[in-house]
PDB file of N, CA and C in Angstrom:
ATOM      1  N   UNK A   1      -5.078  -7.571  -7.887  1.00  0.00           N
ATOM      2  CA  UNK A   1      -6.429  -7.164  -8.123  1.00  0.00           C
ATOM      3  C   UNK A   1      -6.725  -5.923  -7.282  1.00  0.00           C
ATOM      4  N   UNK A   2      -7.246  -4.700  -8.049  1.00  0.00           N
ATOM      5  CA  UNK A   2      -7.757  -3.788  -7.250  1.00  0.00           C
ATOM      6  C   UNK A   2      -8.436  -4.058  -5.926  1.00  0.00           C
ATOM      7  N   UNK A   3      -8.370  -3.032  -4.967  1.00  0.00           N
ATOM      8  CA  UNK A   3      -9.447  -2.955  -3.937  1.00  0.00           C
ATOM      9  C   UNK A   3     -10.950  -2.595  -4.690  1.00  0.00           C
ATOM     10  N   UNK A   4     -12.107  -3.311  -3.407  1.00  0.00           N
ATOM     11  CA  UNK A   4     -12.848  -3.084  -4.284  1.00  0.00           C
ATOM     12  C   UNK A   4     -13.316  -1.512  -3.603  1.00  0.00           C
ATOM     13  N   UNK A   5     -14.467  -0.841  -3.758  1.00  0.00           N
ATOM     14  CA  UNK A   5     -14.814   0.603  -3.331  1.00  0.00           C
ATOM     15  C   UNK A   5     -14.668   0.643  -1.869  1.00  0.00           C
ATOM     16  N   UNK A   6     -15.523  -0.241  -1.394  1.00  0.00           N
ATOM     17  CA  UNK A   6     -15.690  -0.675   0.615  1.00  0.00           C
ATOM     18  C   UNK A   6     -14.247  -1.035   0.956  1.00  0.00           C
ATOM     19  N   UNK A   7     -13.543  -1.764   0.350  1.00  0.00           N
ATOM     20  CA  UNK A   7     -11.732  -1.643   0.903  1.00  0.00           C
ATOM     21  C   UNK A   7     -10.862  -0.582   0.845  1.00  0.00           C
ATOM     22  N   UNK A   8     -11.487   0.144  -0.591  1.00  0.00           N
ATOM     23  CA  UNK A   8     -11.055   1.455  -0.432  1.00  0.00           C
ATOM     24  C   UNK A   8     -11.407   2.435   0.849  1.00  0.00           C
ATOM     25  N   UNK A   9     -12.757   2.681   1.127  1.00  0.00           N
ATOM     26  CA  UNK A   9     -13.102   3.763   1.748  1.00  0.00           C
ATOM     27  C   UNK A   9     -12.128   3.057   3.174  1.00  0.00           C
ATOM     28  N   UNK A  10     -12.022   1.891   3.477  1.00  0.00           N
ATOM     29  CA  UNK A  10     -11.650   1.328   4.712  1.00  0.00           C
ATOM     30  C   UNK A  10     -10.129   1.472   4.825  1.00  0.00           C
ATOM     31  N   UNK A  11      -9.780   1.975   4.018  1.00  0.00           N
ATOM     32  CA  UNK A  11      -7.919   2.278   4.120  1.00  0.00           C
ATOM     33  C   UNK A  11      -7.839   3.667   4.169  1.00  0.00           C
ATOM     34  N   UNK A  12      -8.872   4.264   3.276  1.00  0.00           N
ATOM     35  CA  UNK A  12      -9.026   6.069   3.733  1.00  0.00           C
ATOM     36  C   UNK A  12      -9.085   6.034   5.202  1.00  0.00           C
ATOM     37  N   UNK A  13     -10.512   5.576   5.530  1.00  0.00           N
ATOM     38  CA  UNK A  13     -10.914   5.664   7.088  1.00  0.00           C
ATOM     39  C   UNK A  13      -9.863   5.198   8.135  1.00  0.00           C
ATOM     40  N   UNK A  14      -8.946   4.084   8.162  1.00  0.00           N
ATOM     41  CA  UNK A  14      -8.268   4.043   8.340  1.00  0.00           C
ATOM     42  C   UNK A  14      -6.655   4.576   8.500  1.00  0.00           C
ATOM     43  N   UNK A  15      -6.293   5.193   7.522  1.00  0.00           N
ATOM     44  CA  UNK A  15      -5.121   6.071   7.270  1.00  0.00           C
ATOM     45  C   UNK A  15      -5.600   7.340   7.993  1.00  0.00           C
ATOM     46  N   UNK A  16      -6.644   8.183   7.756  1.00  0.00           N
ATOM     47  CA  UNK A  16      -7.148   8.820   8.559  1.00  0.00           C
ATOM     48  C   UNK A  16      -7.392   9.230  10.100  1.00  0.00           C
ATOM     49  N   UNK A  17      -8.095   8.004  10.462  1.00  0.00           N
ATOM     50  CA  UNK A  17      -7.967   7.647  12.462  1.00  0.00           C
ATOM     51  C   UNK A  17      -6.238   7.627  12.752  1.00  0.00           C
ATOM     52  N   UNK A  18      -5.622   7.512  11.638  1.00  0.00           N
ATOM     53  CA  UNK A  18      -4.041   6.615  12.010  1.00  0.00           C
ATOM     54  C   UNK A  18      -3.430   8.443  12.328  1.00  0.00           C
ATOM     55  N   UNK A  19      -3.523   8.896  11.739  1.00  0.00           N
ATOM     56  CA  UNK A  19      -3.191  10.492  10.883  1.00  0.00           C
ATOM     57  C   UNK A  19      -4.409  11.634  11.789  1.00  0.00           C
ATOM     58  N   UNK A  20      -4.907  11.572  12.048  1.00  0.00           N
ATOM     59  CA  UNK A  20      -5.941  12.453  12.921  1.00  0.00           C
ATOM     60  C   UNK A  20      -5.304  13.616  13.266  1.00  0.00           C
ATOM     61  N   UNK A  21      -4.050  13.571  14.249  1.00  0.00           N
ATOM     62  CA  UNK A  21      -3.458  14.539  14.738  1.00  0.00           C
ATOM     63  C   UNK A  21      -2.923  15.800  13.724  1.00  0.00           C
ATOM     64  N   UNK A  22      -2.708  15.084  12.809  1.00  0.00           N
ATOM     65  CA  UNK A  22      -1.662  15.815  11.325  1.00  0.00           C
ATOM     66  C   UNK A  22      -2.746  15.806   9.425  1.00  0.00           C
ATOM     67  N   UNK A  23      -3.911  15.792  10.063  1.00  0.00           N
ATOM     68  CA  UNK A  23      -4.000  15.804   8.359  1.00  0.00           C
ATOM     69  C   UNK A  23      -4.224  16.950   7.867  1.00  0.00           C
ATOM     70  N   UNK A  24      -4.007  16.671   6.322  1.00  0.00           N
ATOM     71  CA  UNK A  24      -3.571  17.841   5.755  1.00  0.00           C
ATOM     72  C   UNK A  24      -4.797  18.902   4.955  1.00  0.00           C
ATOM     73  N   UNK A  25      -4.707  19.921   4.690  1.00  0.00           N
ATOM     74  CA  UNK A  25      -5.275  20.456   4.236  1.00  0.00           C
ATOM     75  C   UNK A  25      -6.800  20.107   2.811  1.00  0.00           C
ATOM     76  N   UNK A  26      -6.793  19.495   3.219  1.00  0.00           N
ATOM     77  CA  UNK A  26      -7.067  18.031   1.846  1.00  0.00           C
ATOM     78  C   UNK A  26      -8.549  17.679   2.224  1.00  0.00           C
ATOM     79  N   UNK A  27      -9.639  17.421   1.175  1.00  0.00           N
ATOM     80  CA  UNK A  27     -10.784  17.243   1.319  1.00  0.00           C
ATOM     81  C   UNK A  27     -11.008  15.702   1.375  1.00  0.00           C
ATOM     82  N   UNK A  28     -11.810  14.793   1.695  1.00  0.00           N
ATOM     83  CA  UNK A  28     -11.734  13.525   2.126  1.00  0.00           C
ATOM     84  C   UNK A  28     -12.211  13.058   0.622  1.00  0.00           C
ATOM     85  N   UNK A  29     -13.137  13.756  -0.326  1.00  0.00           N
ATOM     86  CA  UNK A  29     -12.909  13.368  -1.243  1.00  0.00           C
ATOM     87  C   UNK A  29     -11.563  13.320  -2.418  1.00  0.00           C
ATOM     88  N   UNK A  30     -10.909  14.060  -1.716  1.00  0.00           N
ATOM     89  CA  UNK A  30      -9.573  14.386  -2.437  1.00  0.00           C
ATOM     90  C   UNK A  30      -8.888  13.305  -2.102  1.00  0.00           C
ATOM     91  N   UNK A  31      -8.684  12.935  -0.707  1.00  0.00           N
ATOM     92  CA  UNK A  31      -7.980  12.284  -0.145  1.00  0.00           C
ATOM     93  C   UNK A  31      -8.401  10.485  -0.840  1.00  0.00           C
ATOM     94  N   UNK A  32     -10.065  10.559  -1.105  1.00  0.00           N
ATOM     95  CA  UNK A  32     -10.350   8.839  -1.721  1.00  0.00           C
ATOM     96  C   UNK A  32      -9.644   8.791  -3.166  1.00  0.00           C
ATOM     97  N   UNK A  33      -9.581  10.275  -3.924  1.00  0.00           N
ATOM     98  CA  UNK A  33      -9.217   9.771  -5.388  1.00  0.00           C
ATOM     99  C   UNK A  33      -7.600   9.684  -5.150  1.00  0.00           C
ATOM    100  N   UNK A  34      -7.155   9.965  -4.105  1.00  0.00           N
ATOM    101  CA  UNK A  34      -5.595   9.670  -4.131  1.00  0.00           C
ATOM    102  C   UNK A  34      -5.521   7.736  -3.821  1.00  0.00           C
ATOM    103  N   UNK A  35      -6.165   7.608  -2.871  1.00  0.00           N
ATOM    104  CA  UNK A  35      -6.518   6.555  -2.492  1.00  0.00           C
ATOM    105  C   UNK A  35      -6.431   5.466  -3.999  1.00  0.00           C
ATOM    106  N   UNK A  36      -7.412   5.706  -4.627  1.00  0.00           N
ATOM    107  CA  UNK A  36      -7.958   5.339  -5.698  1.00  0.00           C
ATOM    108  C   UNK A  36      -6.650   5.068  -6.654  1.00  0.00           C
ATOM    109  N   UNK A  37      -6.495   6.097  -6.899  1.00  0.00           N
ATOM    110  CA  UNK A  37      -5.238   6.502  -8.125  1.00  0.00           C
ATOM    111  C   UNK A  37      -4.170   5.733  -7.296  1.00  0.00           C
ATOM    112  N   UNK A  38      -3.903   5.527  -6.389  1.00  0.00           N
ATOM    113  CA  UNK A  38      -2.487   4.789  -5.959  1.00  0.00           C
ATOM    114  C   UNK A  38      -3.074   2.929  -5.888  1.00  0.00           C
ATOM    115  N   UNK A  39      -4.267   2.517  -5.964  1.00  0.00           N
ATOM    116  CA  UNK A  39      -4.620   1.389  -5.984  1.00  0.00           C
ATOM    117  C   UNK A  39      -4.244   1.347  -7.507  1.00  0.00           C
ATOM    118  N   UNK A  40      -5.193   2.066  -8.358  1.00  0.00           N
ATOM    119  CA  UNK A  40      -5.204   2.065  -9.485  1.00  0.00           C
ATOM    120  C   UNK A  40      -3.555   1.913 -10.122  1.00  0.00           C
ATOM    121  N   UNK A  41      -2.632   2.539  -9.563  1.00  0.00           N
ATOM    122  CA  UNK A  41      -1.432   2.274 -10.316  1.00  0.00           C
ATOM    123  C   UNK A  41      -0.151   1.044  -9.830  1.00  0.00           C
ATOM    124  N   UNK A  42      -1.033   0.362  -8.239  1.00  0.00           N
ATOM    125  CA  UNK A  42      -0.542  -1.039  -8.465  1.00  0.00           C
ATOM    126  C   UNK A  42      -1.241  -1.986  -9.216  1.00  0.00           C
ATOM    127  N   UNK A  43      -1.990  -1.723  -9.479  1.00  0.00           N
ATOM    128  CA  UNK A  43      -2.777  -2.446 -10.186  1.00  0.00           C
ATOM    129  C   UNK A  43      -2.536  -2.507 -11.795  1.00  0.00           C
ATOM    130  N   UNK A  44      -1.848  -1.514 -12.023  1.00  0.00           N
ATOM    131  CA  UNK A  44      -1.502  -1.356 -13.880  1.00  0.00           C
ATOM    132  C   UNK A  44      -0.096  -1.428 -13.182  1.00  0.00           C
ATOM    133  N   UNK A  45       0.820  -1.839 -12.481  1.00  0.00           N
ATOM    134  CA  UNK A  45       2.149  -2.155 -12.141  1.00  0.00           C
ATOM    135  C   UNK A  45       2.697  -3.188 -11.681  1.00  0.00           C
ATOM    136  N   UNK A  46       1.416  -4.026 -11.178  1.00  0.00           N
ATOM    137  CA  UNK A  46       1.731  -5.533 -10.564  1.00  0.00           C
ATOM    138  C   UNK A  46       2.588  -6.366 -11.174  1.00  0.00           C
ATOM    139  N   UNK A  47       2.595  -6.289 -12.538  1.00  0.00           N
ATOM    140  CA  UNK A  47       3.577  -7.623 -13.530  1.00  0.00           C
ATOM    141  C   UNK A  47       4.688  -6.687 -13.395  1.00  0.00           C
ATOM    142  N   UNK A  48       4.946  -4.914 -13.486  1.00  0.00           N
ATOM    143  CA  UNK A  48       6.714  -4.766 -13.390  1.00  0.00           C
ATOM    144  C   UNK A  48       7.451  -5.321 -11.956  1.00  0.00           C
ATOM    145  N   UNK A  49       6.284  -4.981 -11.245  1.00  0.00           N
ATOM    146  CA  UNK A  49       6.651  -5.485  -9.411  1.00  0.00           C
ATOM    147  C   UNK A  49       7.304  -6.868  -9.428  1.00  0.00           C
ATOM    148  N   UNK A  50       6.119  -7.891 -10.337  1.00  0.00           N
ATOM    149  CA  UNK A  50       6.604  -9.276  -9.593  1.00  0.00           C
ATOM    150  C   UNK A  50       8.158  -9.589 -10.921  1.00  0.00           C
ATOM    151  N   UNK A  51       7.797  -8.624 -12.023  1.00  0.00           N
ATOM    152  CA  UNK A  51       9.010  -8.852 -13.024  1.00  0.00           C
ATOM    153  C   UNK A  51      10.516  -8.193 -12.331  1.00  0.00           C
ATOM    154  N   UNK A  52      10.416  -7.323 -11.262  1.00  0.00           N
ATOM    155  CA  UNK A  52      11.840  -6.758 -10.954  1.00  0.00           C
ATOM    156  C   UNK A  52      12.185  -7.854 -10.065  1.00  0.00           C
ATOM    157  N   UNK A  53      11.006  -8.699  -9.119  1.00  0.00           N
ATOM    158  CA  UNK A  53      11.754  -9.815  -7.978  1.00  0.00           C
ATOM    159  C   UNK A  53      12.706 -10.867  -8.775  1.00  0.00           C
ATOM    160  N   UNK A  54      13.681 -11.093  -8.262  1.00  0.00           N
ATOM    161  CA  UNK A  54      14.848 -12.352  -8.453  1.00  0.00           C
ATOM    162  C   UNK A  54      13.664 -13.225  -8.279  1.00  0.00           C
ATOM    163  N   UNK A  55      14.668 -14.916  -9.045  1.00  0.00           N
ATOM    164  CA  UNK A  55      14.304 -15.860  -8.794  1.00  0.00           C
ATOM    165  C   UNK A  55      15.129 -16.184  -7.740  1.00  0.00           C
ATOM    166  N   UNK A  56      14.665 -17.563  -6.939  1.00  0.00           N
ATOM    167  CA  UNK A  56      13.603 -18.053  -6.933  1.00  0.00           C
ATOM    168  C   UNK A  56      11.975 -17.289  -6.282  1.00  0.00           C
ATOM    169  N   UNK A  57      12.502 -16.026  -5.400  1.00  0.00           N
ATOM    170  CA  UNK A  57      11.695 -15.705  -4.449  1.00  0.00           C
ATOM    171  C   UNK A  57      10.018 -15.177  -5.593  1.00  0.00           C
ATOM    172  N   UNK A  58      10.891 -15.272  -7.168  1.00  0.00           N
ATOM    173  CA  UNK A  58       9.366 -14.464  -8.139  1.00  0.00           C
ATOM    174  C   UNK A  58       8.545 -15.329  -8.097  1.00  0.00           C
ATOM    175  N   UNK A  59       9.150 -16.767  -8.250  1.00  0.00           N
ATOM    176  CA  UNK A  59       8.053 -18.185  -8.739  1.00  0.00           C
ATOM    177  C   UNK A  59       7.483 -18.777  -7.298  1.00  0.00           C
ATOM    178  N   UNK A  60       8.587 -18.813  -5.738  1.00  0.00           N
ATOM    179  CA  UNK A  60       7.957 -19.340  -5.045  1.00  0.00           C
ATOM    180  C   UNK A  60       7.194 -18.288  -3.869  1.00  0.00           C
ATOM    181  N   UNK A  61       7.378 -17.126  -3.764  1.00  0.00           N
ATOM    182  CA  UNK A  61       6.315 -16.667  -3.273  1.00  0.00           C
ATOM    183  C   UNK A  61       5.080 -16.496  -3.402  1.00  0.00           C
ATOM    184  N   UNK A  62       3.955 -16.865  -3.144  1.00  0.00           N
ATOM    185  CA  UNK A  62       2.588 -15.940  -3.373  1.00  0.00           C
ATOM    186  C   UNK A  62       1.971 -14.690  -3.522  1.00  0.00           C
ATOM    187  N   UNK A  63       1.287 -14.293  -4.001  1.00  0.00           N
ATOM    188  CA  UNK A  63       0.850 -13.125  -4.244  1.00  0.00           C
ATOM    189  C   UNK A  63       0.648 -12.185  -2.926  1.00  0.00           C
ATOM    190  N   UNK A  64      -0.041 -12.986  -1.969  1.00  0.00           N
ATOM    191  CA  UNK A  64      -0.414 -12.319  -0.154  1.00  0.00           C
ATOM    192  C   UNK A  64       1.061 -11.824  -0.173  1.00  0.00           C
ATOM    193  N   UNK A  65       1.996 -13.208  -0.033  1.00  0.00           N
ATOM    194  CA  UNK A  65       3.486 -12.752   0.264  1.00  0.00           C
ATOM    195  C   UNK A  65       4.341 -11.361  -0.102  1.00  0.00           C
ATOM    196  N   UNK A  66       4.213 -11.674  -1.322  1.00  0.00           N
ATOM    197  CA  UNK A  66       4.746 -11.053  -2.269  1.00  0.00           C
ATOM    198  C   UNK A  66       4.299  -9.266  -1.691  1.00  0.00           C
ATOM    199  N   UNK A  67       3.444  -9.041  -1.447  1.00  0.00           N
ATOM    200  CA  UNK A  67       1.991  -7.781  -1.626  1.00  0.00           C
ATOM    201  C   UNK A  67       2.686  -7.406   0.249  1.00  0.00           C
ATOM    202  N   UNK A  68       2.868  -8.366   0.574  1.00  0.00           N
ATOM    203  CA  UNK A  68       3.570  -8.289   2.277  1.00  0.00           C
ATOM    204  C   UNK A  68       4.286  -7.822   2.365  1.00  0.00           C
ATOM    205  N   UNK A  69       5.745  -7.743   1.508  1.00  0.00           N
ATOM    206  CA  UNK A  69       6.943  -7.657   1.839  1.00  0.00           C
ATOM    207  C   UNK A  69       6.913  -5.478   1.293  1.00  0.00           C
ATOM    208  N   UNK A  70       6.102  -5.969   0.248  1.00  0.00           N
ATOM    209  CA  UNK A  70       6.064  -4.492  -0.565  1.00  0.00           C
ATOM    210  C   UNK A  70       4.855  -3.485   0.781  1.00  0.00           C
ATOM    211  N   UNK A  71       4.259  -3.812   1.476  1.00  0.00           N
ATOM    212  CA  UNK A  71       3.892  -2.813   2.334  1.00  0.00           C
ATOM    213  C   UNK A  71       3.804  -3.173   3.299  1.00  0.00           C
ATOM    214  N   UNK A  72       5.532  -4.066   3.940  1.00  0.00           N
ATOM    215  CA  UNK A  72       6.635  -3.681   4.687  1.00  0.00           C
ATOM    216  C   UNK A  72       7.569  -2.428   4.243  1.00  0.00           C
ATOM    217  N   UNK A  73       7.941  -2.607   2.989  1.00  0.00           N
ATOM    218  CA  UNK A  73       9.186  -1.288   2.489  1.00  0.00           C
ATOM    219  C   UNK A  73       8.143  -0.335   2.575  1.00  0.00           C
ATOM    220  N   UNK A  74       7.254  -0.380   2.277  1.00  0.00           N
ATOM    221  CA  UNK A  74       6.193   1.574   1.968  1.00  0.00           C
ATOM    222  C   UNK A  74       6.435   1.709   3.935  1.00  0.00           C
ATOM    223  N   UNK A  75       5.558   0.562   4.800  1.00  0.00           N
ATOM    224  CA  UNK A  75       5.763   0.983   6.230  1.00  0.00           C
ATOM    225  C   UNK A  75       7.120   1.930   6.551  1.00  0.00           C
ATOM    226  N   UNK A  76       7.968   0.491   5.749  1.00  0.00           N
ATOM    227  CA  UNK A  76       9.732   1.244   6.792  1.00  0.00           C
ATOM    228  C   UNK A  76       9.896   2.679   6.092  1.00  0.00           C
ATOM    229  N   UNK A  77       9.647   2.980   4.850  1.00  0.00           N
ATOM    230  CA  UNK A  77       9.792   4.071   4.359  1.00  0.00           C
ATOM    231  C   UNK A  77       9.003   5.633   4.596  1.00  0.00           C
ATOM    232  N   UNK A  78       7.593   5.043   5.841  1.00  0.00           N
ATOM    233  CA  UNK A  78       7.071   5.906   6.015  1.00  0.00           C
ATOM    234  C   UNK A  78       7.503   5.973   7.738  1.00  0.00           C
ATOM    235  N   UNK A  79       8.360   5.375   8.019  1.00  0.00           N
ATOM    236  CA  UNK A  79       8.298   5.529   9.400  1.00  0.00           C
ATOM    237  C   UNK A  79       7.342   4.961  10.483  1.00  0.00           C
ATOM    238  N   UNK A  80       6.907   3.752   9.688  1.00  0.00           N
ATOM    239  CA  UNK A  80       5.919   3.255  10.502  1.00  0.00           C
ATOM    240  C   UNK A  80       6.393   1.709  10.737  1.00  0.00           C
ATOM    241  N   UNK A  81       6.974   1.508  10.831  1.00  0.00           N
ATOM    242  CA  UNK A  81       7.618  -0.332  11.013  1.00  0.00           C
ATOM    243  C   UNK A  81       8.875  -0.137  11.951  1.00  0.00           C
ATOM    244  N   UNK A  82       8.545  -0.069  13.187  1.00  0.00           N
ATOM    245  CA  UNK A  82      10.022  -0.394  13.479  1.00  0.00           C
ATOM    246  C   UNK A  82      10.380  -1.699  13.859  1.00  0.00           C
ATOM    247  N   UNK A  83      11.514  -2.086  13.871  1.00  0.00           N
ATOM    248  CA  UNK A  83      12.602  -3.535  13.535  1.00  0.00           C
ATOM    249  C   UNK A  83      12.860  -3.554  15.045  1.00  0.00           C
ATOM    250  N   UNK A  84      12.993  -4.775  15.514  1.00  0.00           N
ATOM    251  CA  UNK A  84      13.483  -5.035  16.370  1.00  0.00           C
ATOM    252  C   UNK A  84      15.180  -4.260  16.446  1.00  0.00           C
ATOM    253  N   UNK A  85      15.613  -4.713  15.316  1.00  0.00           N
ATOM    254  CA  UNK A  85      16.900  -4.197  15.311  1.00  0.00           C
ATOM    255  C   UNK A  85      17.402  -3.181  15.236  1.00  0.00           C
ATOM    256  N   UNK A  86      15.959  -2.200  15.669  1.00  0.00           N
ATOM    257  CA  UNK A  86      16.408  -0.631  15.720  1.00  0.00           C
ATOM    258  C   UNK A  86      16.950  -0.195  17.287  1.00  0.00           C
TER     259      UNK A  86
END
């Protein structure tokens, strides 16, 4: 299920304070419809997401779960998760 508008602005505002030092050239309204448009396209992508997971982990995870693991990989992929095992 989409974010609703107030979860949105709160992940802008957020990504933002996170990013302070480095943001980009980019207007904050620019920055919500990116926001937007990337909610918007898990949201029209959720059934390929939970359709690429193997069983059993498709049927017995939950949705929280499930939504967990996927922004763990966006973290590790942005350089923001580090592993103990680093």
């Amino acid at each position: 299920m989409a974010l609703t508008a107030l979860n949105r602005a709160r992940v802008l505002n957020h990504w933002m304070r996170t990013n302070s030092a480095q943001l980009p050239a980019v207007t904050k309204p620019d920055l919500a419809a990116a926001v937007a448009a990337m909610d918007d396209w898990l949201d029209a992508n959720v059934a390929s997401l939970n359709a690429a997971m193997p069983q059993p982990a498709r049927a017995e995870l939950g949705v929280a779960m499930k939504l967990e693991i996927l922004a763990f990989i966006l973290m590790r992929r942005a350089n923001r998760l580090p592993a103990e095992e680093d």
